[in-house]
C-alpha atoms as a PDB file:
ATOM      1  CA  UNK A   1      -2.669 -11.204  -4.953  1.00  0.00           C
ATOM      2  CA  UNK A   2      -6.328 -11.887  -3.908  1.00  0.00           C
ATOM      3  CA  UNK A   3      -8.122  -9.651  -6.545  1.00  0.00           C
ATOM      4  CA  UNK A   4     -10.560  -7.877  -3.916  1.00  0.00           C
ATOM      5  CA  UNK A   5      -7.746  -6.580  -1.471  1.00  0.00           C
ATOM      6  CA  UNK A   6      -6.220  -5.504  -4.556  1.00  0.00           C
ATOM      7  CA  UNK A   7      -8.949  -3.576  -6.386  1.00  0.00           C
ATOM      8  CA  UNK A   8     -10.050  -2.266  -2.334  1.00  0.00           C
ATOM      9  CA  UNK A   9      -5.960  -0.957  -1.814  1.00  0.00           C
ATOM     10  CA  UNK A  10      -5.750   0.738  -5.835  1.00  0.00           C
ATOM     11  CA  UNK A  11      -8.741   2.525  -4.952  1.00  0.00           C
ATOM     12  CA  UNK A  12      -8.025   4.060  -1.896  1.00  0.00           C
ATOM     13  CA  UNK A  13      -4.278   4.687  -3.178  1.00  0.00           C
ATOM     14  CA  UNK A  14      -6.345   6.837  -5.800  1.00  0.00           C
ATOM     15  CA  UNK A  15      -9.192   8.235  -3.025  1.00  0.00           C
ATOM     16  CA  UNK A  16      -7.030  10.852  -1.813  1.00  0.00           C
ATOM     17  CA  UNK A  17      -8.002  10.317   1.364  1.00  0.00           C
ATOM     18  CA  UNK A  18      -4.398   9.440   2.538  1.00  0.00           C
ATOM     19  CA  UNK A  19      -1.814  11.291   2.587  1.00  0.00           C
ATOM     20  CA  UNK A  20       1.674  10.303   1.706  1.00  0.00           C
ATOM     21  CA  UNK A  21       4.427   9.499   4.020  1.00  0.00           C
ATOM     22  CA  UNK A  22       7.701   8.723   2.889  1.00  0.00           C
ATOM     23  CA  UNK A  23      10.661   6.703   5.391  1.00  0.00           C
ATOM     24  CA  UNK A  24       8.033   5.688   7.666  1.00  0.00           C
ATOM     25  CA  UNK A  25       4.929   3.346   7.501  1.00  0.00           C
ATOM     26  CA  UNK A  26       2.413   5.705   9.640  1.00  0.00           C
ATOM     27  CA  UNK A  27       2.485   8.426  11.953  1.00  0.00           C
ATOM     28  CA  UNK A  28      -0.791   9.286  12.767  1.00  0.00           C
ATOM     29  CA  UNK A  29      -2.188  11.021  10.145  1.00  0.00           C
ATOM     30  CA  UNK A  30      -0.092  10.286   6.928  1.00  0.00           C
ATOM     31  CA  UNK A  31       0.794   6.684   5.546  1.00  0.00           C
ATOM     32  CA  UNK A  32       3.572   4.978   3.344  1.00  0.00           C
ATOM     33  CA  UNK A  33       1.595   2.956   0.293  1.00  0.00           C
ATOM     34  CA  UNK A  34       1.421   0.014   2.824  1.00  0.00           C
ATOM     35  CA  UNK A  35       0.127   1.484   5.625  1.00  0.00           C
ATOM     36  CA  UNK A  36      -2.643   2.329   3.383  1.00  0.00           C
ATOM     37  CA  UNK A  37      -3.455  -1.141   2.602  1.00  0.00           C
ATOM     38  CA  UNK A  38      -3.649  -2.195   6.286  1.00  0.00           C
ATOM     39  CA  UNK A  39      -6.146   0.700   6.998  1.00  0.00           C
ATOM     40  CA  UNK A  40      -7.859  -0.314   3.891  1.00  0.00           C
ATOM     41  CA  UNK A  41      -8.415  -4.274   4.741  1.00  0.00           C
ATOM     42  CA  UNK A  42      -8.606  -4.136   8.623  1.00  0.00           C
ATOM     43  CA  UNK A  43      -8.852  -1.557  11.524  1.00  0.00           C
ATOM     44  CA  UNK A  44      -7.900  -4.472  13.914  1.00  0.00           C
ATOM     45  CA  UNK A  45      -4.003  -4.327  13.068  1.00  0.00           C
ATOM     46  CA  UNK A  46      -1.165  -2.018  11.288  1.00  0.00           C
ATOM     47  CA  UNK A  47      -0.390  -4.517   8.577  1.00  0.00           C
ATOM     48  CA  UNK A  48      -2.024  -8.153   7.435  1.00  0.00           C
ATOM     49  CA  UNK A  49      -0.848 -11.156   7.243  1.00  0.00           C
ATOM     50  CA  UNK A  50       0.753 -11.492   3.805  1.00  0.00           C
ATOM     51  CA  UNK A  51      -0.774 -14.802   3.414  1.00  0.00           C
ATOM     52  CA  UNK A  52      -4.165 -13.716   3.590  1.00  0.00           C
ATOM     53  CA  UNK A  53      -3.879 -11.191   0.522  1.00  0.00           C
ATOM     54  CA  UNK A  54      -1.135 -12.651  -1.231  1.00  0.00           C
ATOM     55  CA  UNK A  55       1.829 -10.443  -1.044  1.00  0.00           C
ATOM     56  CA  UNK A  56       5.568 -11.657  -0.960  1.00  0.00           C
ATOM     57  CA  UNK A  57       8.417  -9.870   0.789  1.00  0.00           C
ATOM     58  CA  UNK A  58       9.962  -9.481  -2.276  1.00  0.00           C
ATOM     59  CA  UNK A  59       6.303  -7.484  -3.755  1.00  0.00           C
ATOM     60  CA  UNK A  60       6.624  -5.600  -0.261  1.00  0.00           C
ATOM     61  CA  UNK A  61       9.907  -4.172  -0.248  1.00  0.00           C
ATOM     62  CA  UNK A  62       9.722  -3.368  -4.326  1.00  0.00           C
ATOM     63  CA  UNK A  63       6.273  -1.392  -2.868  1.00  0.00           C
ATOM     64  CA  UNK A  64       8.772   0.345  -0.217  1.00  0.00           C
ATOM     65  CA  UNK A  65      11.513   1.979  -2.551  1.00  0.00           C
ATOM     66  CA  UNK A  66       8.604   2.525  -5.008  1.00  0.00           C
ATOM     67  CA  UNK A  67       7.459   5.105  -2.081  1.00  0.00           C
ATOM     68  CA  UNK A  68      10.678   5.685   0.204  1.00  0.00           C
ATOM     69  CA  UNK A  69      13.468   5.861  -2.192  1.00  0.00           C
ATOM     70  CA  UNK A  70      11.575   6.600  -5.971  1.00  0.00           C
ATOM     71  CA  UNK A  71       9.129   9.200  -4.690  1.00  0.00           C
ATOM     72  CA  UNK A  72       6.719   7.582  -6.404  1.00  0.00           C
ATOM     73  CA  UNK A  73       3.358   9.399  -5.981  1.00  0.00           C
ATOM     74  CA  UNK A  74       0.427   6.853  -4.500  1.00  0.00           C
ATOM     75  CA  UNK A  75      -1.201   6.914  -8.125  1.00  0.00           C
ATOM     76  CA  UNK A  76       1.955   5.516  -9.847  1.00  0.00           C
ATOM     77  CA  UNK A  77       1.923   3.336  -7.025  1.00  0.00           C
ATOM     78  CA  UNK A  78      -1.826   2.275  -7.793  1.00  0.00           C
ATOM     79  CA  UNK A  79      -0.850   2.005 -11.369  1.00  0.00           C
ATOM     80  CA  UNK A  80       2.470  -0.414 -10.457  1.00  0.00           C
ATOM     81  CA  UNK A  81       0.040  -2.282  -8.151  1.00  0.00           C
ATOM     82  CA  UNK A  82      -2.693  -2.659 -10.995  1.00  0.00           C
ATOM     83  CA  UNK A  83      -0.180  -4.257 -14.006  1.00  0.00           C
ATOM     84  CA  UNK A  84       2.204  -6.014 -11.735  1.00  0.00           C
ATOM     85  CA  UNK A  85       0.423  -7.585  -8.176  1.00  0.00           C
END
């Protein structure tokens, strides 16, 4: 994953200035760990292009049960992200 995306989306995971949605990617005012990373990188479009910061489909959908089905809280999320991406 390119390293300054990464450290860019762990931070704002952590700034608590998002706040968690769960079984959707955005709906205005709350975001799932994804959306977070597309309003992190670029205000032009929902989600980037995967090639661009170097995330698989398979890194993407772990990222999605992480927060949809695991409840995992955007921190563990930013830790996951951190020793795994």
């Amino acid at each position: 994953m390119n390293v300054e995306i990464k450290r860019k989306w762990v931070e704002a995971l952590r700034s608590g200035k998002f706040t968690q949605l769960r079984g959707g990617f955005q709906d205005g005012k709350n975001h799932c760990c994804l959306a977070v990373l597309g309003a992190t990188i670029s205000s032009n479009t929902p989600f980037p292009d995967d090639n661009k910061i170097g995330l698989s489909a398979r890194e993407r959908t772990n990222l999605i049960r992480m927060n949809d089905d695991q409840g995992k809280s955007f921190a563990e999320i930013a830790d996951y992200i951190e020793e795994h991406l």
